[in-house]
Protein backbone atom coordinates (compact mmCIF):
# COMPACT_ATOMS: atom_id res chain seq x y z
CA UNK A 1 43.69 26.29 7.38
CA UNK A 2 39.88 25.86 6.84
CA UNK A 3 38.43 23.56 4.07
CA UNK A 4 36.11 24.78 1.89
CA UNK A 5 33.42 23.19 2.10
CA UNK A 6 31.02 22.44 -1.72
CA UNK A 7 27.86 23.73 -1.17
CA UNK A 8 25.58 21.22 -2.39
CA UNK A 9 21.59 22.17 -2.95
CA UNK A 10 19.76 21.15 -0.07
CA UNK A 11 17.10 18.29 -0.87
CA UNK A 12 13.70 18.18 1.01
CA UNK A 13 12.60 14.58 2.14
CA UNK A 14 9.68 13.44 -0.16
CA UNK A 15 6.39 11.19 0.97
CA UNK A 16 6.18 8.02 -1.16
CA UNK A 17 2.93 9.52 -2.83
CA UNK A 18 5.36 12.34 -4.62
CA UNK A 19 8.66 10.27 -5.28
CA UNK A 20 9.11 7.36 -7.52
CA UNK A 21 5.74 6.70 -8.51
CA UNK A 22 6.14 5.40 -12.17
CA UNK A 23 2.97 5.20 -13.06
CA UNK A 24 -0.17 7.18 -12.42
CA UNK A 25 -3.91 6.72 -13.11
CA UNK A 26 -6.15 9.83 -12.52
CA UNK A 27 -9.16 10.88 -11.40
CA UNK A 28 -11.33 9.82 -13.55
CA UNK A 29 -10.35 7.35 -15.14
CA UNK A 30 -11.12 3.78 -15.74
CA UNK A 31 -9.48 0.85 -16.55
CA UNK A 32 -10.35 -2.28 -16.79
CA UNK A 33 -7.64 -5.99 -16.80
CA UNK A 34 -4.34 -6.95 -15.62
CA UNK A 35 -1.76 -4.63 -14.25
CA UNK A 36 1.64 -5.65 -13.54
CA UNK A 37 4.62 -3.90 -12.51
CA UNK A 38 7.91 -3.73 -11.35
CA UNK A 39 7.87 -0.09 -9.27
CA UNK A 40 5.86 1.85 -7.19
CA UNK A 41 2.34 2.79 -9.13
CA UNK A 42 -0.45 4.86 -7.69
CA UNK A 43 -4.35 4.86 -8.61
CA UNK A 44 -6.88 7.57 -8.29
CA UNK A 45 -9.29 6.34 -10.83
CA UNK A 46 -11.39 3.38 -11.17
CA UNK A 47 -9.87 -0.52 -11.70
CA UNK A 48 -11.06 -3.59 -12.16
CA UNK A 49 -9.75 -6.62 -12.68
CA UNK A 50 -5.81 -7.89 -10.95
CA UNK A 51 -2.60 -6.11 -9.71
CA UNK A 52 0.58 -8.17 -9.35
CA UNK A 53 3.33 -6.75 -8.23
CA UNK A 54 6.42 -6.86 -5.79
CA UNK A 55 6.84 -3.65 -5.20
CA UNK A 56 4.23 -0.71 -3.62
CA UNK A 57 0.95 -0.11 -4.89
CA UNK A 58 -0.94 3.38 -3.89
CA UNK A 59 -4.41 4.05 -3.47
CA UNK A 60 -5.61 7.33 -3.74
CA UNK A 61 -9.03 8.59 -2.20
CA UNK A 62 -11.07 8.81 -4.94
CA UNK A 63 -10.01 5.41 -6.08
CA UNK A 64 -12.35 2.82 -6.74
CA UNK A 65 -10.73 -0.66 -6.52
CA UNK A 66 -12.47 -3.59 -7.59
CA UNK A 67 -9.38 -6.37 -7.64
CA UNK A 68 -7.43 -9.43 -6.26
CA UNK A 69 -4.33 -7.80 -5.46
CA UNK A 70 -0.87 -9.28 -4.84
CA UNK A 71 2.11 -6.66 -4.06
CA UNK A 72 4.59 -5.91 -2.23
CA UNK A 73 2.96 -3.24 -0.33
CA UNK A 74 -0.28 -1.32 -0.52
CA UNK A 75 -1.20 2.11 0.97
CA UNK A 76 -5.24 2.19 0.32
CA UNK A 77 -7.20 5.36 1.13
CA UNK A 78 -9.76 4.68 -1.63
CA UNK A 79 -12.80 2.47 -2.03
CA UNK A 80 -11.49 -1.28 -2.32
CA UNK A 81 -13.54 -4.49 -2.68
CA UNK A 82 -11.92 -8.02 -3.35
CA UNK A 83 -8.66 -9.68 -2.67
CA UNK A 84 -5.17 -8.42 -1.14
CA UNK A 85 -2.05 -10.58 -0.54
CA UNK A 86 0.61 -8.45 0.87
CA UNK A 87 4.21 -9.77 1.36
CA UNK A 88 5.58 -7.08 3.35
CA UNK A 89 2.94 -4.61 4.62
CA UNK A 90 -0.94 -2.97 4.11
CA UNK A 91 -1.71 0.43 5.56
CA UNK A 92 -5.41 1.19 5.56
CA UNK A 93 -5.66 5.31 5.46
CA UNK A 94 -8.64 7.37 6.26
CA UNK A 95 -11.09 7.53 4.60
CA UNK A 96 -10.89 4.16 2.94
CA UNK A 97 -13.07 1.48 2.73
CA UNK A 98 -12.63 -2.13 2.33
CA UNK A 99 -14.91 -4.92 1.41
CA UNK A 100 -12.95 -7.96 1.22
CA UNK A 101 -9.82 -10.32 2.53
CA UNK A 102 -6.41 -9.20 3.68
CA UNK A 103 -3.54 -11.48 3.86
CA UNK A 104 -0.42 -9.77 5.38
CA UNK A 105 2.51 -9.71 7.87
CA UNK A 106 2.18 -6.12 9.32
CA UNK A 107 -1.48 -3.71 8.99
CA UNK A 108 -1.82 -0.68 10.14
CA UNK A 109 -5.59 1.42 9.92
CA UNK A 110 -6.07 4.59 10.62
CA UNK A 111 -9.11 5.93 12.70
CA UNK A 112 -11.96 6.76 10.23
CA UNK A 113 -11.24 3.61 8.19
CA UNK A 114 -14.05 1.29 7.61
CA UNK A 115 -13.41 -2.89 7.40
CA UNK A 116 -15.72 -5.61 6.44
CA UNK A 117 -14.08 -8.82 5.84
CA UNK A 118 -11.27 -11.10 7.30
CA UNK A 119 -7.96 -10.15 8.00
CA UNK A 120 -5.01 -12.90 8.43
CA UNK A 121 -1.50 -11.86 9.74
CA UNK A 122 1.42 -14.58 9.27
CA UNK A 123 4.89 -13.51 10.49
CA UNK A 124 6.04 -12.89 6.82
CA UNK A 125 8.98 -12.19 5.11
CA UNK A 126 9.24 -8.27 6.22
CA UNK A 127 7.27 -8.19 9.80
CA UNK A 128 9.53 -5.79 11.03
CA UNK A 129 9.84 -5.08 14.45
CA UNK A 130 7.37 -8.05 15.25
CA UNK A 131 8.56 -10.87 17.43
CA UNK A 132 6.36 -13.97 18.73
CA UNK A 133 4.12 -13.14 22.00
CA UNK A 134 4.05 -16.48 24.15
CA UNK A 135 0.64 -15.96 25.91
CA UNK A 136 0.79 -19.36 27.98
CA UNK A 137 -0.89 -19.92 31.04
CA UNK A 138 1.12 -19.77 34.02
């Protein structure tokens, strides 16, 4: 008459920052060439050189990024100077700082961010949620 139900364990959602990051440099560290991977990877250190990657990129805040990066996506909360070429999306956390170009479909920035340089948005493959504004004159 009544099923049984399996009790299963009950899983907590995880932020990106804690789940599936498959590579990690600290605090601390420094490193300094040509990074490429294939999942997510998050930086608290210092780096200089290039990322390439299609996947997501995290920037912790006591990063210091000195780079041309191309990824996938790329949370920054860290110190940044140079190049980023984002296919899908770039989120700009407080406190960051960036001194350079961004080239992306979708930004978001965060009050208590600070941005010097250019920024230019191209309806991309993953603009979700984004549709053409016709701002004609009537």
């Amino acid at each position: 008459m009544f099923n049984k139900k399996e009790k299963q364990p009950m899983r907590k959602e995880t932020p990106i920052e804690k789940s599936e990051i498959k590579a990690f440099l600290g605090p601390g560290s420094q490193f300094e060439g040509k990074l490429v991977f294939n999942e997510i990877v998050r930086l608290d250190g210092a780096f200089r050189g290039e990322v390439t990657s299609q996947d997501t990129l995290i920037v912790g805040e006591s990063a210091d990024l000195q780079a041309d990066v191309e990824v996938g996506t790329l949370i920054l909360s860290g110190r940044f100077k140079g190049n980023i070429k984002a296919k899908s999306r770039v989120e700009l956390r407080a406190p960051a700082q960036v001194d350079g170009s961004i080239e992306t479909p979708a930004l978001s920035i965060e009050d208590g961010v600070t941005l010097n340089g250019t920024i230019t948005m191209n309806l991309g493959e993953k603009a979700s949620g984004t549709k053409p504004v016709d701002v004609g004159t009537k």
